[in-house]
C-alpha atoms as a PDB file:
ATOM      1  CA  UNK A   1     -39.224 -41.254 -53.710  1.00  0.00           C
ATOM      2  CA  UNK A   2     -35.499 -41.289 -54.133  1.00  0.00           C
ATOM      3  CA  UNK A   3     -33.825 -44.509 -55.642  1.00  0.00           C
ATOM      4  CA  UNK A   4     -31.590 -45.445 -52.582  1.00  0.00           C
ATOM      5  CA  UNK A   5     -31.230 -49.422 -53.940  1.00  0.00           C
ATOM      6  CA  UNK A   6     -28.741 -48.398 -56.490  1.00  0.00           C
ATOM      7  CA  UNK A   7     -25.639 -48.021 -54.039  1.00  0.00           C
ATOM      8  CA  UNK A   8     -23.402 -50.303 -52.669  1.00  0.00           C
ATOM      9  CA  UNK A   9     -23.818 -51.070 -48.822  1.00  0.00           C
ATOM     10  CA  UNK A  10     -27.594 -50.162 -48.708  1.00  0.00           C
ATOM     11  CA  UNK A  11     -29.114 -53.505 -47.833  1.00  0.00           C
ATOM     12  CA  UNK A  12     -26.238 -54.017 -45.319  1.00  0.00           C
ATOM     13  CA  UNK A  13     -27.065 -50.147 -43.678  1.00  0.00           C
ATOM     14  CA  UNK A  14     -30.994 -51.130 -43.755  1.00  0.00           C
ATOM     15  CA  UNK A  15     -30.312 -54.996 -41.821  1.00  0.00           C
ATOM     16  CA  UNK A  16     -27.597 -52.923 -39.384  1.00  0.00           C
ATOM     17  CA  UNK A  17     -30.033 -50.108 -38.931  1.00  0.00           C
ATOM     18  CA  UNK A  18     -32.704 -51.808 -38.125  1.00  0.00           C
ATOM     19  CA  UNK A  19     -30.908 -54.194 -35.772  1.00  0.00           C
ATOM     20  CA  UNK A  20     -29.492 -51.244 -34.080  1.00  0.00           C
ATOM     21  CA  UNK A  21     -33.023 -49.535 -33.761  1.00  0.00           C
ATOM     22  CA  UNK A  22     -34.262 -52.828 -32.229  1.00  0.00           C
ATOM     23  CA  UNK A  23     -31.762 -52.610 -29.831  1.00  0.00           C
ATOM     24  CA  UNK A  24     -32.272 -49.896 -28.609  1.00  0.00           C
ATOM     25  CA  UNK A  25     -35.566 -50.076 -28.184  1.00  0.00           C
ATOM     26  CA  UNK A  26     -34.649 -53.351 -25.795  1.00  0.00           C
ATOM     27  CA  UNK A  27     -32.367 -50.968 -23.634  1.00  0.00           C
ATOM     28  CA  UNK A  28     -34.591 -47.899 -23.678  1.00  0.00           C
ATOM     29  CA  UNK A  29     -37.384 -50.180 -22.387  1.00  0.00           C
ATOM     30  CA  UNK A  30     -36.461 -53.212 -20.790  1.00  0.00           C
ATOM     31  CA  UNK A  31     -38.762 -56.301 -21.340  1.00  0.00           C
ATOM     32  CA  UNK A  32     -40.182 -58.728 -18.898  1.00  0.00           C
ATOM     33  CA  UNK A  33     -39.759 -62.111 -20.646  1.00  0.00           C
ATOM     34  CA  UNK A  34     -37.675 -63.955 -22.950  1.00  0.00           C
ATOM     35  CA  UNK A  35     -40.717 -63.944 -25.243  1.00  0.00           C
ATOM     36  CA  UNK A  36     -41.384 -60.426 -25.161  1.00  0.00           C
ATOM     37  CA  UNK A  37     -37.954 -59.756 -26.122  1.00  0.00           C
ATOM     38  CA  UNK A  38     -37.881 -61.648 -28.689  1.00  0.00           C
ATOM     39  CA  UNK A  39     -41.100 -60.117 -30.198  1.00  0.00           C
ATOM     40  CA  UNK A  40     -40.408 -56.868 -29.450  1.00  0.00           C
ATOM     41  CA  UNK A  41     -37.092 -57.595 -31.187  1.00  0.00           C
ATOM     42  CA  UNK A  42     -38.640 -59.169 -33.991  1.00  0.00           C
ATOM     43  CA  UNK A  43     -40.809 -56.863 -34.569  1.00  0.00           C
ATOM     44  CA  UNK A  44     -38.544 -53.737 -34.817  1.00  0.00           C
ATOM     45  CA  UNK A  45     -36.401 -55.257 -37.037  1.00  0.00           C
ATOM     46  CA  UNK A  46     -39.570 -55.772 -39.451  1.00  0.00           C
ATOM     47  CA  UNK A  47     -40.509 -52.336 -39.156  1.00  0.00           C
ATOM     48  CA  UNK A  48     -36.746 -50.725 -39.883  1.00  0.00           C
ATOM     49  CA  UNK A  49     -36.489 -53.315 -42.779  1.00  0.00           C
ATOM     50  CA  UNK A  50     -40.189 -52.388 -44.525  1.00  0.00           C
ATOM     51  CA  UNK A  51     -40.257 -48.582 -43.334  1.00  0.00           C
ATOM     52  CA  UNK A  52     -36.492 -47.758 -43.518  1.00  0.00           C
ATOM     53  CA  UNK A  53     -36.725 -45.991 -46.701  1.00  0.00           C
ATOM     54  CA  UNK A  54     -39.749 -43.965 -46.425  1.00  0.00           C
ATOM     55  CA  UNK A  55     -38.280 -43.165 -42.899  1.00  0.00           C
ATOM     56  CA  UNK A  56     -34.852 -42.013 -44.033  1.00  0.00           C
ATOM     57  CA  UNK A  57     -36.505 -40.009 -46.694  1.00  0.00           C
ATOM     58  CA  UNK A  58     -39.002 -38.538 -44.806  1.00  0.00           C
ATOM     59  CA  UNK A  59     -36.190 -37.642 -42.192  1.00  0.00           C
ATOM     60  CA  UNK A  60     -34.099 -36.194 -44.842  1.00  0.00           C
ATOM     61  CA  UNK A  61     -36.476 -34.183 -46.156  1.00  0.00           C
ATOM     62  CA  UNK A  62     -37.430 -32.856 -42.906  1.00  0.00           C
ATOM     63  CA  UNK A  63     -33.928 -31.499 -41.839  1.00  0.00           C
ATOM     64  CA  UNK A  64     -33.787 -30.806 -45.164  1.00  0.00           C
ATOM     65  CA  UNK A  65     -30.256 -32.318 -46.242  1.00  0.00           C
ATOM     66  CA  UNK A  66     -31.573 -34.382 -48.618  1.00  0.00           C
ATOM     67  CA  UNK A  67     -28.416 -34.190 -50.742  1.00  0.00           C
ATOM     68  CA  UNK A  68     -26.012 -33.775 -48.331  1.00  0.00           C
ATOM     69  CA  UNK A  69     -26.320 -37.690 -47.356  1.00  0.00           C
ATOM     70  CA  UNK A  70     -25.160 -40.819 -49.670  1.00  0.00           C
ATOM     71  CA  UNK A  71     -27.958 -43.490 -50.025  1.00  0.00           C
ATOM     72  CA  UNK A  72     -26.631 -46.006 -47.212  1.00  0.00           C
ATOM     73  CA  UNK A  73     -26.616 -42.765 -44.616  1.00  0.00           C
ATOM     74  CA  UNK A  74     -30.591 -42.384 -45.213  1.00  0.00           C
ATOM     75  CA  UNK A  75     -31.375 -46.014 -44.959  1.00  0.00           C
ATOM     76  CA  UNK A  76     -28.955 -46.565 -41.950  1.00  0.00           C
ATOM     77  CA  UNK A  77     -30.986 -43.452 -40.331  1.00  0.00           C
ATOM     78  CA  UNK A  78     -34.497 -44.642 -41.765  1.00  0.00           C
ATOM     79  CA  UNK A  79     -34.484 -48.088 -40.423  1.00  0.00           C
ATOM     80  CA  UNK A  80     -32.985 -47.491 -37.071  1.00  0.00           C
ATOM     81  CA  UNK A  81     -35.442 -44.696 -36.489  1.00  0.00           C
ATOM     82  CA  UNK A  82     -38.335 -46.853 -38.082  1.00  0.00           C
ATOM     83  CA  UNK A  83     -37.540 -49.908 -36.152  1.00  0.00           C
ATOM     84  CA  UNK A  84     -36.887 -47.528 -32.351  1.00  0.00           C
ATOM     85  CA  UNK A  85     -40.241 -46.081 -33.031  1.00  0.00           C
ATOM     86  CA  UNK A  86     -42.084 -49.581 -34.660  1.00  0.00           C
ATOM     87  CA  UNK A  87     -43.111 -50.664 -30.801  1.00  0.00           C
ATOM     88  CA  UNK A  88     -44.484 -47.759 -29.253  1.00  0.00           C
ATOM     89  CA  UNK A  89     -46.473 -47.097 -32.570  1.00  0.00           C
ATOM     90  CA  UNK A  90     -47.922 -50.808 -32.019  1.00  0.00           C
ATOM     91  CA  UNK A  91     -48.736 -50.164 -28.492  1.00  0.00           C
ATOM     92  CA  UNK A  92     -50.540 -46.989 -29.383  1.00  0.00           C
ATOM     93  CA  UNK A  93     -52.738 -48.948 -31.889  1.00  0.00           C
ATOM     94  CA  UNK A  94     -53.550 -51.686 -29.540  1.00  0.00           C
ATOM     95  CA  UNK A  95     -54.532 -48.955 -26.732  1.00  0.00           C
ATOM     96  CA  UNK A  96     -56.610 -47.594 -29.107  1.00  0.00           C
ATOM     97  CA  UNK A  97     -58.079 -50.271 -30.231  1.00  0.00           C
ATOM     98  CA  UNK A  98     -58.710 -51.767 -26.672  1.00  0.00           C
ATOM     99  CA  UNK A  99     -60.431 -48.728 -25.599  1.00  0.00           C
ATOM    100  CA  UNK A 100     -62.387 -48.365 -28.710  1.00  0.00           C
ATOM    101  CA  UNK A 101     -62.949 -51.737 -29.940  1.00  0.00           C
ATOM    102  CA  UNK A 102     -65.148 -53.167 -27.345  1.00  0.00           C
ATOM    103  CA  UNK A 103     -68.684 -54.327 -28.401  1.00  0.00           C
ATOM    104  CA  UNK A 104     -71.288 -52.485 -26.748  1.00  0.00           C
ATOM    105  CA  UNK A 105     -74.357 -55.535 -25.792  1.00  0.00           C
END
């Protein structure tokens, strides 16, 4: 993996990225209460600020301008995607896991 930490402006792109993604997600799919919101909130920003490298490498790589981009681009792009996608990745689990994970008596 690429060394994006060097650069000025990264951990500003990752925190704006991730807030963004977050967003996003909030408009794309509005919530029913305050406390969904907030967790759905809270937990995209997580997501973009753990997975925003990997992401922004991965999606790099994939489109294959890996050069082309300076470091803050990639994490910018990594975390919002990372945290947009974070919930419906968590609701896929838990359907899953709902289906799958009851005990059989």
């Amino acid at each position: 993996m690429t060394d994006l930490g060097s650069e000025p402006g990264v951990g500003i792109a990752t925190i704006l990225g991730s807030t963004a993604g977050a967003g996003i997600s909030l408009i794309y799919l509005l919530p029913k209460t305050c406390r969904e919101a907030a967790s759905r909130f809270l937990t995209g920003v997580s997501f973009g600020l753990i997975f925003g490298e990997p992401m922004g490498v991965w999606l790099t790589t994939k489109l294959g301008i890996e050069g082309e981009l300076s470091g803050s681009k990639v994490m910018l792009a990594g975390s919002a995607a990372a945290s947009l996608c974070a919930w419906w990745v968590l609701g896929a689990l838990a359907g899953v896991a709902g289906r799958y994970g009851k005990r059989q008596r």
